[in-house]
Protein backbone atom coordinates (compact mmCIF):
# COMPACT_ATOMS: atom_id res chain seq x y z
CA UNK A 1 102.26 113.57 77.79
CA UNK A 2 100.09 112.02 74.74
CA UNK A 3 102.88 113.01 72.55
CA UNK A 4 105.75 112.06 74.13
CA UNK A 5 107.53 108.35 72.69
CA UNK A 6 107.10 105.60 74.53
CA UNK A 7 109.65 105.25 76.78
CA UNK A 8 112.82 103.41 76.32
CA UNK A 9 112.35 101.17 79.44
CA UNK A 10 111.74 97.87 78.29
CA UNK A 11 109.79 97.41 81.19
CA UNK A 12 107.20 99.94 81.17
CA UNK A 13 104.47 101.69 78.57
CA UNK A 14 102.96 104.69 78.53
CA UNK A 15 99.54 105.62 77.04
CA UNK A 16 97.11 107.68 77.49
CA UNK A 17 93.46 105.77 77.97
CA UNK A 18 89.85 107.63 78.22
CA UNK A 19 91.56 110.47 80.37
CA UNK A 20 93.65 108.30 82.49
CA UNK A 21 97.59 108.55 82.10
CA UNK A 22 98.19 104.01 81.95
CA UNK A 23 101.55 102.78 82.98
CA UNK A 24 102.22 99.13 81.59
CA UNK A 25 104.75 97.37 83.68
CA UNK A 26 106.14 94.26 81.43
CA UNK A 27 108.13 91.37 82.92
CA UNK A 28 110.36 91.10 85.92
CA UNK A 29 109.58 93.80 88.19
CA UNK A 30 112.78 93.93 90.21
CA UNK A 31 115.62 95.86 91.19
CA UNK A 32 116.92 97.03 87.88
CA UNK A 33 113.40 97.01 86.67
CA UNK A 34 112.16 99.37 89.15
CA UNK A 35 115.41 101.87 88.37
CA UNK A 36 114.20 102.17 84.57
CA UNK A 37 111.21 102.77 85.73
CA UNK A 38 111.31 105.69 88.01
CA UNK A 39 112.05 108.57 85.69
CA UNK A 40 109.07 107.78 83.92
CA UNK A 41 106.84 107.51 86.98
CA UNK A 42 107.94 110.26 88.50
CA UNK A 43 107.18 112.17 85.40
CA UNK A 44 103.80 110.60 84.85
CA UNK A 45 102.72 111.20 88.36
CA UNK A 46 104.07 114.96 88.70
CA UNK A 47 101.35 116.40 87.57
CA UNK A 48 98.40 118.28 90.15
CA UNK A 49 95.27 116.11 89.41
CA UNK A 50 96.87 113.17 87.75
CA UNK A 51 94.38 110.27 86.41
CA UNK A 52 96.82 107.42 86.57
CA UNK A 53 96.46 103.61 86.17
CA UNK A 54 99.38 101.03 86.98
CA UNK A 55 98.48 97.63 85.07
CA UNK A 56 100.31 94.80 86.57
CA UNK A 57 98.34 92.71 84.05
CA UNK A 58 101.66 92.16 81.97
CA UNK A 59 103.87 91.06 84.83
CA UNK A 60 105.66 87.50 85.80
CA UNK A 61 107.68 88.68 88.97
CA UNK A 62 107.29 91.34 91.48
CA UNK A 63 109.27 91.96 94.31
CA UNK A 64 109.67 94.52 96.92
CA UNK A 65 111.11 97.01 94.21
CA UNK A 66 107.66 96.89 92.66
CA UNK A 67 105.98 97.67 96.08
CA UNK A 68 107.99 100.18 96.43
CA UNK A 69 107.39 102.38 93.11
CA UNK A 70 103.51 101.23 94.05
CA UNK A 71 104.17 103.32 97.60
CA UNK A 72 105.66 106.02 95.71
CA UNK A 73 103.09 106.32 92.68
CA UNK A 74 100.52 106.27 95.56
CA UNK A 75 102.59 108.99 97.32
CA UNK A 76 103.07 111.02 94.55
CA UNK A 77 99.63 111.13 93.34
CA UNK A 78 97.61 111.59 96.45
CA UNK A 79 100.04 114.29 97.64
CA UNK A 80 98.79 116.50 94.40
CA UNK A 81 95.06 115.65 94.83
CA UNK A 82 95.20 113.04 91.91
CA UNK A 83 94.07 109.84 91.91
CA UNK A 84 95.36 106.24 91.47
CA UNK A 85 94.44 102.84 90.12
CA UNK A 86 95.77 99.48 89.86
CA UNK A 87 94.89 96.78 87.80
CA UNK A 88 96.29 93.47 88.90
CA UNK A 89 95.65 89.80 88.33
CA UNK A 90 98.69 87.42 88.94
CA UNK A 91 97.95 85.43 92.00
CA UNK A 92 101.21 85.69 93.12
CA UNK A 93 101.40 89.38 92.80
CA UNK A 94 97.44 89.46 94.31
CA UNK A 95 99.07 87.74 97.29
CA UNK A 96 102.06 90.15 97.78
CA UNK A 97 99.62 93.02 98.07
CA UNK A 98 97.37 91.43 100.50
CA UNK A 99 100.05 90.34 103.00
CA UNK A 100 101.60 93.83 102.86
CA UNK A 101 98.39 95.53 103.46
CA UNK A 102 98.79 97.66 99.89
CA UNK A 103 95.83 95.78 98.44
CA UNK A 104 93.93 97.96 101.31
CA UNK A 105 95.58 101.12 100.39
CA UNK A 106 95.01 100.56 96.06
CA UNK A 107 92.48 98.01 95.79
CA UNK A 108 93.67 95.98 92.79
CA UNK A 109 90.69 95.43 90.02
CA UNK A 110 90.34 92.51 87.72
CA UNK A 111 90.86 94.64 84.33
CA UNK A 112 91.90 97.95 82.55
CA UNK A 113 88.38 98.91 81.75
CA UNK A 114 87.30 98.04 85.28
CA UNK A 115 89.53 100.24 86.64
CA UNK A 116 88.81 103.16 84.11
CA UNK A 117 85.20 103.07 84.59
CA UNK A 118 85.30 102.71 88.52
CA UNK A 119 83.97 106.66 89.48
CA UNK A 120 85.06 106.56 92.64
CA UNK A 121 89.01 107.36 93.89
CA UNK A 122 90.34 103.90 94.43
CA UNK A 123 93.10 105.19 97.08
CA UNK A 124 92.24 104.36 100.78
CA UNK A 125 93.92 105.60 103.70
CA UNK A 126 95.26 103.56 107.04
């Protein structure tokens, strides 16, 4: 994956970061958002063993599209004994995790290099 382009979505980066596959969602996250997006989740998060981080940091609107790719990173992931971060600081955003009980599930950290240099797996379970 570190030499693949950066994907086309204008929505969405891809790097690679101190062993950790980062996804940079940019913007709106909605509907059509999330549909750009998918391929290249699903691709990043195919993988046995995956290191990934989602980084929310970039974001100005989320919606239940965004959730849902969350839910389906998280899915993804876990089911192929990888692990999964989230970085998140919009209060808004912060707020939509909480109330749906995802903030539980992914517990969203303050920064990038917080969430790269937390050891532990950051994925809880109901």
């Amino acid at each position: 994956m570190a030499n693949e382009p950066a994907p086309p979505a204008r929505h969405l980066r891809v790097r690679r970061d101190r062993g950790h596959t980062v996804l940079e969602f940019h913007g709106e996250i909605d509907i059509a958002a999330a549909a750009q997006i998918v391929p290249h989740l699903d691709r990043a998060t195919a993988r046995s063993g995956a290191r990934i981080v989602i980084d929310l940091s970039g974001v100005d609107f989320f919606d239940c599209s965004g959730l849902r790719l969350l839910y389906r990173a998280r899915g993804r992931v876990l089911g192929r004994g990888g692990e999964l971060r989230l970085v998140c600081t919009h209060p808004l955003t912060l707020r939509i995790l909480k109330v749906t009980g995802l903030a539980r599930l992914l517990p969203p950290q303050p920064s990038l290099d917080a969430a790269l240099e937390r050891p532990e797996a950051t994925s809880g379970s109901l």
